[in-house]
N, C-alpha and C. Protein backbone atom coordinates (compact mmCIF):
# COMPACT_ATOMS: atom_id res chain seq x y z
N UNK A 1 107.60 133.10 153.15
CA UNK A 1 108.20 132.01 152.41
C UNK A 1 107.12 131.40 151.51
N UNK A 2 107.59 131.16 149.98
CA UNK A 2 106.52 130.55 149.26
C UNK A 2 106.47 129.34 149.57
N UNK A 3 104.91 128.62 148.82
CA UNK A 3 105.25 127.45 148.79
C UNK A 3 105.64 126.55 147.82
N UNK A 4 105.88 125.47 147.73
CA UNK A 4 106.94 124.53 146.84
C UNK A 4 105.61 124.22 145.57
N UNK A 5 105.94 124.50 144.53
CA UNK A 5 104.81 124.00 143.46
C UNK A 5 104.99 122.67 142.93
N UNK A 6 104.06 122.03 142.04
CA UNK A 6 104.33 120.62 141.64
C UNK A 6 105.54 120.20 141.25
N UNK A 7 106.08 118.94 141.29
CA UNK A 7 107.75 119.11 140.36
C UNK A 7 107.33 119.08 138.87
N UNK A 8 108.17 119.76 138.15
CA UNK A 8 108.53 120.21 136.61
C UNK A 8 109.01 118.82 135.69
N UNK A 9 108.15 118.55 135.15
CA UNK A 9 107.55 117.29 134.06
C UNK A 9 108.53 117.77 133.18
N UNK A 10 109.34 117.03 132.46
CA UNK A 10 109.75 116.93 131.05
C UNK A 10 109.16 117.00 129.86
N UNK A 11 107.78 117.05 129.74
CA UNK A 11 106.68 116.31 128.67
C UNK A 11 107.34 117.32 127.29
N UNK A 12 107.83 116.82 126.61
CA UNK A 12 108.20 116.99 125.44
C UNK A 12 107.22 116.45 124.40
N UNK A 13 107.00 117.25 123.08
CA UNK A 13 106.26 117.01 122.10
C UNK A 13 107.58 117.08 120.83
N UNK A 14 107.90 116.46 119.93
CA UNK A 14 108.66 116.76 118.71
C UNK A 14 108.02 116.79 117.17
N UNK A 15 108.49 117.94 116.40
CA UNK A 15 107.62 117.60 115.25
C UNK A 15 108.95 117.75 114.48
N UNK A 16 108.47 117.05 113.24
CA UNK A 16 109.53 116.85 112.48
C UNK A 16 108.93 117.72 110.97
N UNK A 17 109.56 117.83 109.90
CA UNK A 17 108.78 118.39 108.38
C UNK A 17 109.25 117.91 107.35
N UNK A 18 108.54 118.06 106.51
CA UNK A 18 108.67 117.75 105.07
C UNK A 18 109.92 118.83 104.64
N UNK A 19 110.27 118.70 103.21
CA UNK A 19 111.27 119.29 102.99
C UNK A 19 110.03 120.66 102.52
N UNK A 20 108.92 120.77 102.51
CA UNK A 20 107.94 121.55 101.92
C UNK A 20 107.80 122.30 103.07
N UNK A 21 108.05 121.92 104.50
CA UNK A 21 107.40 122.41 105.45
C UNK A 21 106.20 122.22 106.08
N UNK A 22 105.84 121.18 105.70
CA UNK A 22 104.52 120.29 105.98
C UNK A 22 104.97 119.42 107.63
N UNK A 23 103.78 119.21 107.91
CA UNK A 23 104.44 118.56 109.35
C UNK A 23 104.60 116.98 108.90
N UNK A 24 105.39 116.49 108.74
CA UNK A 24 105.83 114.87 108.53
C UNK A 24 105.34 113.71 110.01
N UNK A 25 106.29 114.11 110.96
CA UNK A 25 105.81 113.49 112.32
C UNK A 25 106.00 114.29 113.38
N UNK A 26 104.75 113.34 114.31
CA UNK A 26 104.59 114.50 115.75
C UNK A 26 105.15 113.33 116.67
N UNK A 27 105.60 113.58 117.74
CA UNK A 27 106.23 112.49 118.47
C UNK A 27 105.76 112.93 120.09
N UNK A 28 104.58 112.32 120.87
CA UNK A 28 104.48 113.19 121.70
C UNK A 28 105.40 112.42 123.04
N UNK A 29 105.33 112.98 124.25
CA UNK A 29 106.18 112.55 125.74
C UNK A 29 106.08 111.09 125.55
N UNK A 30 105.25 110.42 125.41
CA UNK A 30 105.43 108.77 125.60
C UNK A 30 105.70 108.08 124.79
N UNK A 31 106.18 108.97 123.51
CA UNK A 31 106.80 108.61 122.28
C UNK A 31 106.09 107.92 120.86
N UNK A 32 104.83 108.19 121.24
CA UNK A 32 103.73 107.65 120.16
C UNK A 32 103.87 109.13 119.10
N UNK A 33 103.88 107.68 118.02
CA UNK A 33 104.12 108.83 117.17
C UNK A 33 102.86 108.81 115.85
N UNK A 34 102.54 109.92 115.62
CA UNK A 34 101.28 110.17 114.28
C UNK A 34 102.66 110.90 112.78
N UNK A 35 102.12 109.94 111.97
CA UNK A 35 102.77 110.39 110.70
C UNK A 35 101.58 110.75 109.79
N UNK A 36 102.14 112.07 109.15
CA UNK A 36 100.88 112.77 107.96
C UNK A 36 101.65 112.13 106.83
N UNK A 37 100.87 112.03 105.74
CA UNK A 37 101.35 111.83 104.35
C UNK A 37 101.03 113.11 103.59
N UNK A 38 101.12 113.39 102.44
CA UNK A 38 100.66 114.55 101.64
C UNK A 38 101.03 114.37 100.15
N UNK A 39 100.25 114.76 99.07
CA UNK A 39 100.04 114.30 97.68
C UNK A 39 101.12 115.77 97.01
N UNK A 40 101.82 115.44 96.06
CA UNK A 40 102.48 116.35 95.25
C UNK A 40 101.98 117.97 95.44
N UNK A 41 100.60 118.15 95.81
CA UNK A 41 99.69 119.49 95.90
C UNK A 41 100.04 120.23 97.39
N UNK A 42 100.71 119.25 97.99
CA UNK A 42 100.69 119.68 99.52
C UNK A 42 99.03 119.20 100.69
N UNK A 43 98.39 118.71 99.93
CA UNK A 43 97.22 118.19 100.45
C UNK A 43 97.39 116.66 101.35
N UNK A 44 96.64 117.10 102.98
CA UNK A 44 97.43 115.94 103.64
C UNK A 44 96.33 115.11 103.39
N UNK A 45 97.19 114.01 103.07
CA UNK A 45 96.38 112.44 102.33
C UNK A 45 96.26 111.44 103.48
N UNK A 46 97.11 111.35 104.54
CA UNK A 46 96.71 110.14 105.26
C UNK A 46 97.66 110.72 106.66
N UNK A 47 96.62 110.13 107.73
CA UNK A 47 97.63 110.23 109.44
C UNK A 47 97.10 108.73 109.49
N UNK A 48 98.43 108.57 110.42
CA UNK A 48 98.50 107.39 110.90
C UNK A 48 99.02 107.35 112.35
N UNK A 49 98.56 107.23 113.19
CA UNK A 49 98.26 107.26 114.92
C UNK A 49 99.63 106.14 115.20
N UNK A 50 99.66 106.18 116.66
CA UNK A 50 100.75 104.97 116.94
C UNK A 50 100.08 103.88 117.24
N UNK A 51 99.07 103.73 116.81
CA UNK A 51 98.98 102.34 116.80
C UNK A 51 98.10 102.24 115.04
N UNK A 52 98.97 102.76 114.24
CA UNK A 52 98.98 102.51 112.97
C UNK A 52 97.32 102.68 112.45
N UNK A 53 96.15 103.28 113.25
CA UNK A 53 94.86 103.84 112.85
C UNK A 53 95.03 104.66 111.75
N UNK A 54 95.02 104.31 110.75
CA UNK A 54 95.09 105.19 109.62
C UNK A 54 93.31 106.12 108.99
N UNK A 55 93.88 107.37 108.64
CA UNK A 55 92.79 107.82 108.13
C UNK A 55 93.05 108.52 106.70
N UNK A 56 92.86 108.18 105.67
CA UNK A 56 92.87 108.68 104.60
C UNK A 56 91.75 110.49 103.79
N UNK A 57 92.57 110.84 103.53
CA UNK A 57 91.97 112.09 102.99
C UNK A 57 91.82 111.94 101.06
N UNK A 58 90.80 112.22 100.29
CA UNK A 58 90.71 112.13 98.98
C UNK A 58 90.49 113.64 98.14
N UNK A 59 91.08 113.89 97.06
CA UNK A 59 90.79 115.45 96.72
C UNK A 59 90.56 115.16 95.40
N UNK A 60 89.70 116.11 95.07
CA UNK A 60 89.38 116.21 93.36
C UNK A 60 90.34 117.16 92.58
N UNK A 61 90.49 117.80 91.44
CA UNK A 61 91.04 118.17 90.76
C UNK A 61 91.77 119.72 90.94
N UNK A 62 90.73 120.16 91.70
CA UNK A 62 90.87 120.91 92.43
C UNK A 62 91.34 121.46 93.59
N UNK A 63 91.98 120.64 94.29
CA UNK A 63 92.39 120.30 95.36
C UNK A 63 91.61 120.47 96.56
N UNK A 64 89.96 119.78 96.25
CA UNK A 64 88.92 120.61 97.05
C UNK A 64 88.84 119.21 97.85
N UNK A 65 88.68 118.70 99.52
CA UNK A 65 88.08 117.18 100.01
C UNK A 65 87.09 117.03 99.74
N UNK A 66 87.61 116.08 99.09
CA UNK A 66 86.47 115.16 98.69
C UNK A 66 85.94 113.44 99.69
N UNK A 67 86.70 113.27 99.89
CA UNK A 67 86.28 111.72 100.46
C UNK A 67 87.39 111.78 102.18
N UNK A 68 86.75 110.66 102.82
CA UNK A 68 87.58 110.80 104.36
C UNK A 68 87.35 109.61 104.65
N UNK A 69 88.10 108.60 104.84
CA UNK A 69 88.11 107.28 105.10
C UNK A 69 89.03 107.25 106.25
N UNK A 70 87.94 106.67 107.05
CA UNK A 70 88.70 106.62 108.92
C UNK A 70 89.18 104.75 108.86
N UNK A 71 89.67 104.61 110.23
CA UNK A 71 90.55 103.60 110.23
C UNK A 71 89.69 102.70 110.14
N UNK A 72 87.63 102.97 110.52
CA UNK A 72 87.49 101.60 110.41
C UNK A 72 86.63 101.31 109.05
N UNK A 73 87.28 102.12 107.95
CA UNK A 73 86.66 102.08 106.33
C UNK A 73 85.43 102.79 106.26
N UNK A 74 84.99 103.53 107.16
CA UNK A 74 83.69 104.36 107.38
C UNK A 74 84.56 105.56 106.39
N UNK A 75 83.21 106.26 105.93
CA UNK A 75 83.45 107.32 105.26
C UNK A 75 82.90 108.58 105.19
């Protein structure tokens, strides 16, 4: 006879997309959710954590990163 293993967690993750196919939002088990932004190029410009920690992404002409500004204006 085996034995009984841990009980089976629900933990669900959801992602949602852009109409591009870009990931829009992630929604994990406790329901905190991170939203990406992204610029006309498809280049992701900003996440924002569930508790609204934003981090910004900057690109040059090229669509090469250029700049990274974290939530606490460090760069």
């Amino acid at each position: 006879m085996g034995k009984a293993g841990p009980p089976v967690l629900n933990h669900v993750t959801t992602l949602t997309y852009t109409p591009a196919g870009l990931i829009n939002t992630i929604t994990d088990a406790q329901s905190h959710v991170t939203t990406y932004g992204y610029d006309a190029h498809g280049n992701r410009t900003s996440v924002a954590d569930a508790m609204q920690h934003q981090t910004t992404f900057g690109y040059d002409t090229g669509d090469r990163l250029t700049t990274i500004t974290y939530p606490d204006q460090t760069t």
